[in-house]
Protein backbone atom coordinates (compact mmCIF):
# COMPACT_ATOMS: atom_id res chain seq x y z
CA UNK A 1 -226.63 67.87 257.20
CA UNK A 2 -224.18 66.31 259.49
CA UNK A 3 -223.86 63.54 257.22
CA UNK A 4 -222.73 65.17 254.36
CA UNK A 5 -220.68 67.85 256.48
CA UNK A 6 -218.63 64.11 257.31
CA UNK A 7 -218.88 62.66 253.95
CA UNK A 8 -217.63 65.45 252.52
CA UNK A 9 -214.32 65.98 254.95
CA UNK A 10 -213.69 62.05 254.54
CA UNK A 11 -213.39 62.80 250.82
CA UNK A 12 -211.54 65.84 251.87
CA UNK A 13 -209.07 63.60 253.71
CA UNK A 14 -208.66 61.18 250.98
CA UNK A 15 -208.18 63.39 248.28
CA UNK A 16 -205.12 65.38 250.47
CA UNK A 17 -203.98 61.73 251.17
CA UNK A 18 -204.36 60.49 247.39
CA UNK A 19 -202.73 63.83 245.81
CA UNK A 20 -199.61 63.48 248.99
CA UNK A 21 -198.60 60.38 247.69
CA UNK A 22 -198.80 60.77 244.17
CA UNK A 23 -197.02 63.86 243.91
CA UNK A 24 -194.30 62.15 245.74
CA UNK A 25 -194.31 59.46 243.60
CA UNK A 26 -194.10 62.07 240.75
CA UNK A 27 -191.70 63.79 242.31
CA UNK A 28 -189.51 60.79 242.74
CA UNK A 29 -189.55 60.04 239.22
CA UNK A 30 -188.72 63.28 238.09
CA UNK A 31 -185.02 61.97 239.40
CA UNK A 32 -185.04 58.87 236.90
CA UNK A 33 -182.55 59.26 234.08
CA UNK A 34 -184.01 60.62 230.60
CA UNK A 35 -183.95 59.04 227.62
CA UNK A 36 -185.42 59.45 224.27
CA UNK A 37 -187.35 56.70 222.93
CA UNK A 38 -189.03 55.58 219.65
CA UNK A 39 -192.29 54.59 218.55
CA UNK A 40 -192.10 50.85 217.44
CA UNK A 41 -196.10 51.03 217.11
CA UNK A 42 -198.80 52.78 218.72
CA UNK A 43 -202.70 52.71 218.17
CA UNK A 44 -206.02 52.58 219.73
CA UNK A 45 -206.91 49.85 221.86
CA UNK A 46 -210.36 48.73 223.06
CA UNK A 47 -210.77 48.48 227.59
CA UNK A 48 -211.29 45.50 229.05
CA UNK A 49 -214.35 46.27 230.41
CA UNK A 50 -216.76 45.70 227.23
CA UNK A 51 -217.64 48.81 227.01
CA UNK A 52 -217.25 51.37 223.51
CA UNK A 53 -214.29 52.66 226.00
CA UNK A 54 -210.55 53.07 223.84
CA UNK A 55 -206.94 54.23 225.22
CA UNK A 56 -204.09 54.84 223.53
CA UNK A 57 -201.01 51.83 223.45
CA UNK A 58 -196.96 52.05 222.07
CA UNK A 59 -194.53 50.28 221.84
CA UNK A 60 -191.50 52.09 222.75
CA UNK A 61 -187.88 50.83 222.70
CA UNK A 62 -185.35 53.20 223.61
CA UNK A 63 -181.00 51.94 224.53
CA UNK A 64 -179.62 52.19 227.97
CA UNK A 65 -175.93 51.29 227.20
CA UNK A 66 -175.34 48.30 225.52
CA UNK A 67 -179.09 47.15 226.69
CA UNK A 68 -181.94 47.53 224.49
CA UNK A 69 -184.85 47.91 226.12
CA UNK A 70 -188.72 47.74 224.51
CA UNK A 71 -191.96 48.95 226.79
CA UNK A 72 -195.26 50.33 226.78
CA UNK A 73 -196.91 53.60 227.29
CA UNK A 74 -200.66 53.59 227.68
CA UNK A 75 -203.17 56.72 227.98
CA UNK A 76 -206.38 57.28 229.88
CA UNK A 77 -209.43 55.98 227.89
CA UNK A 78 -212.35 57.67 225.90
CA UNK A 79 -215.60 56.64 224.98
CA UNK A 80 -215.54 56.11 220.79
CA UNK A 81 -218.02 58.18 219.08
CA UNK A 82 -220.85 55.85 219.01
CA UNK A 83 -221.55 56.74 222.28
CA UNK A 84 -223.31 59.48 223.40
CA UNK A 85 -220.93 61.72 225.97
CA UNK A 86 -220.52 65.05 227.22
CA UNK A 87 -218.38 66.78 226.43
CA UNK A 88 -218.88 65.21 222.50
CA UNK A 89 -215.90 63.79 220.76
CA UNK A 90 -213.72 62.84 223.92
CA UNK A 91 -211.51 60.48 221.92
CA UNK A 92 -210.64 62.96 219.05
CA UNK A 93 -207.53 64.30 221.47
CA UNK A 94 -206.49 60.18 221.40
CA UNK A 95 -206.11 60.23 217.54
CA UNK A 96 -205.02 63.25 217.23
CA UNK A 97 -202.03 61.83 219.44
CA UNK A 98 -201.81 58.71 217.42
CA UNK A 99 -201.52 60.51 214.08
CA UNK A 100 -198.69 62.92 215.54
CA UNK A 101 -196.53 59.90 216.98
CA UNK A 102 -196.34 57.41 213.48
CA UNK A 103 -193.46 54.65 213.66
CA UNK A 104 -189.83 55.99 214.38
CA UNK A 105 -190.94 58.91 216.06
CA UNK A 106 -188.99 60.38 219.09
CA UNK A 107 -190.47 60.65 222.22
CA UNK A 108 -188.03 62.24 226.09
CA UNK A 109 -189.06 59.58 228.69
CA UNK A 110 -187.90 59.16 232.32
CA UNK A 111 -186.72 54.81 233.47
CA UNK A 112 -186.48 53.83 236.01
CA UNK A 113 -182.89 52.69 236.90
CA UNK A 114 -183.68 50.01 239.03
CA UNK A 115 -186.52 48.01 236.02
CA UNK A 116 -185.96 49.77 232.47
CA UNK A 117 -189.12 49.08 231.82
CA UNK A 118 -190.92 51.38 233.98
CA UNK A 119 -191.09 54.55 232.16
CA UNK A 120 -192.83 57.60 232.34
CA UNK A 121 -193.73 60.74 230.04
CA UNK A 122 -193.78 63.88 230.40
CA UNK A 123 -197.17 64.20 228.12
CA UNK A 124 -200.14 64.42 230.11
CA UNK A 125 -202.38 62.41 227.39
CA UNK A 126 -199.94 59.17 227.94
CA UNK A 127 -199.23 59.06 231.83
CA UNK A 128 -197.86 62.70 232.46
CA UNK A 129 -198.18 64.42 235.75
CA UNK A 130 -201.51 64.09 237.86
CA UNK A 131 -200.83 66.50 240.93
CA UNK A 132 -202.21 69.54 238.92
CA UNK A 133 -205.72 67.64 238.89
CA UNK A 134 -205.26 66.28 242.35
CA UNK A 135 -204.87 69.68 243.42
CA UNK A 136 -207.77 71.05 241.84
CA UNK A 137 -209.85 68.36 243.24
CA UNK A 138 -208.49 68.66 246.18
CA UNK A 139 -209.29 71.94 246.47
CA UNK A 140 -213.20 71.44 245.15
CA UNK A 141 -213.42 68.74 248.12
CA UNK A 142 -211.61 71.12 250.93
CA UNK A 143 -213.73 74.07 250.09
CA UNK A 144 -217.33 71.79 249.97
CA UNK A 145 -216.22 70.86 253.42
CA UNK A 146 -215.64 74.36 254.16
CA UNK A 147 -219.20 75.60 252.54
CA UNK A 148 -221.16 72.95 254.30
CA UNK A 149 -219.14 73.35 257.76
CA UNK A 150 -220.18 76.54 258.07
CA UNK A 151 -223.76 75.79 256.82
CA UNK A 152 -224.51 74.07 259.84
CA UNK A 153 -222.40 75.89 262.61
CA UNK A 154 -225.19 78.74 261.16
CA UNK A 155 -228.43 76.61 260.83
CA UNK A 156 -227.39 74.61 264.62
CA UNK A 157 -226.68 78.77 265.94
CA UNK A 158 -229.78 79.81 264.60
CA UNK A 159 -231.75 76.75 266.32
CA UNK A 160 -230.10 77.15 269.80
CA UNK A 161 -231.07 80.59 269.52
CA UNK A 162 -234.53 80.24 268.41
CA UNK A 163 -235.24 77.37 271.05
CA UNK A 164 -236.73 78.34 274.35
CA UNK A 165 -234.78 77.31 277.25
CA UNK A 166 -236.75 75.44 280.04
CA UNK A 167 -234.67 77.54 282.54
CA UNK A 168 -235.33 80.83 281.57
């Protein structure tokens, strides 16, 4: 029980530490300059990793002053529908996306003004905000800790008390 009383605050600890910094980060970029960009081309691209695994890629090019600039914006991935998954049809939000962004679409990002080709969007599909997740997580992993803290203050209370003492 101690073991997973530890585990269980070391994931606490990283998930506070994971969900700090990215919200900074997040919070940092919220500063960058907007601009609104268009779709050049966008589809579904296979993972790297072999597996039936897809995420979402465009092609976005977007003017800051004179300068054009063209970058990417890339989504989580999603098993295709070959594969069995729970909960069924996780890519259907992907193409959904896809279909509602064609060519020439505009889309509000945020650049960076130091590397115009860092970008982020304000869509959580294609690299929105994380802290609302982190949080939640966060708060799954601090309360386990919590649960299984007090679990064994009460099963180590109820031991002491139920051992007898070789000085009474």
């Amino acid at each position: 029980m101690g073991f997973l009383v530890l585990f269980s605050g070391l994931c606490t600890i990283f998930a506070l530490v994971v969900t700090a910094a990215q919200a900074w980060q997040e919070h940092a970029q919220a500063r960058w300059p907007e601009v609104t960009a268009h779709v050049d081309s966008c589809g579904l691209e296979p993972t790297s990793t072999g597996e039936q695994r897809y995420y979402i890629l465009c092609e976005m090019s977007y003017a800051v002053g004179s300068e054009r600039t063209v970058t990417t914006i890339h989504s989580t991935n999603a098993p295709s529908r070959e594969v069995w998954q729970y909960p069924r049809n996780q890519i259907a939000p992907l193409e959904r996306w896809i279909e509602a962004h064609p060519t020439g679409t505009p889309i509000v990002l945020r650049y960076n003004p130091a590397k115009h080709r860092e970008v982020v969007s304000g869509d959580t599909l294609v690299g929105g905000p994380h802290t609302p997740g982190n949080i939640k997580l966060l708060e799954f992993c601090a309360g386990s800790f919590a649960v299984l803290l007090m679990i064994l203050r009460l099963t180590r209370a109820r031991l002491q008390t139920a051992r007898p003492s070789i000085f009474q």
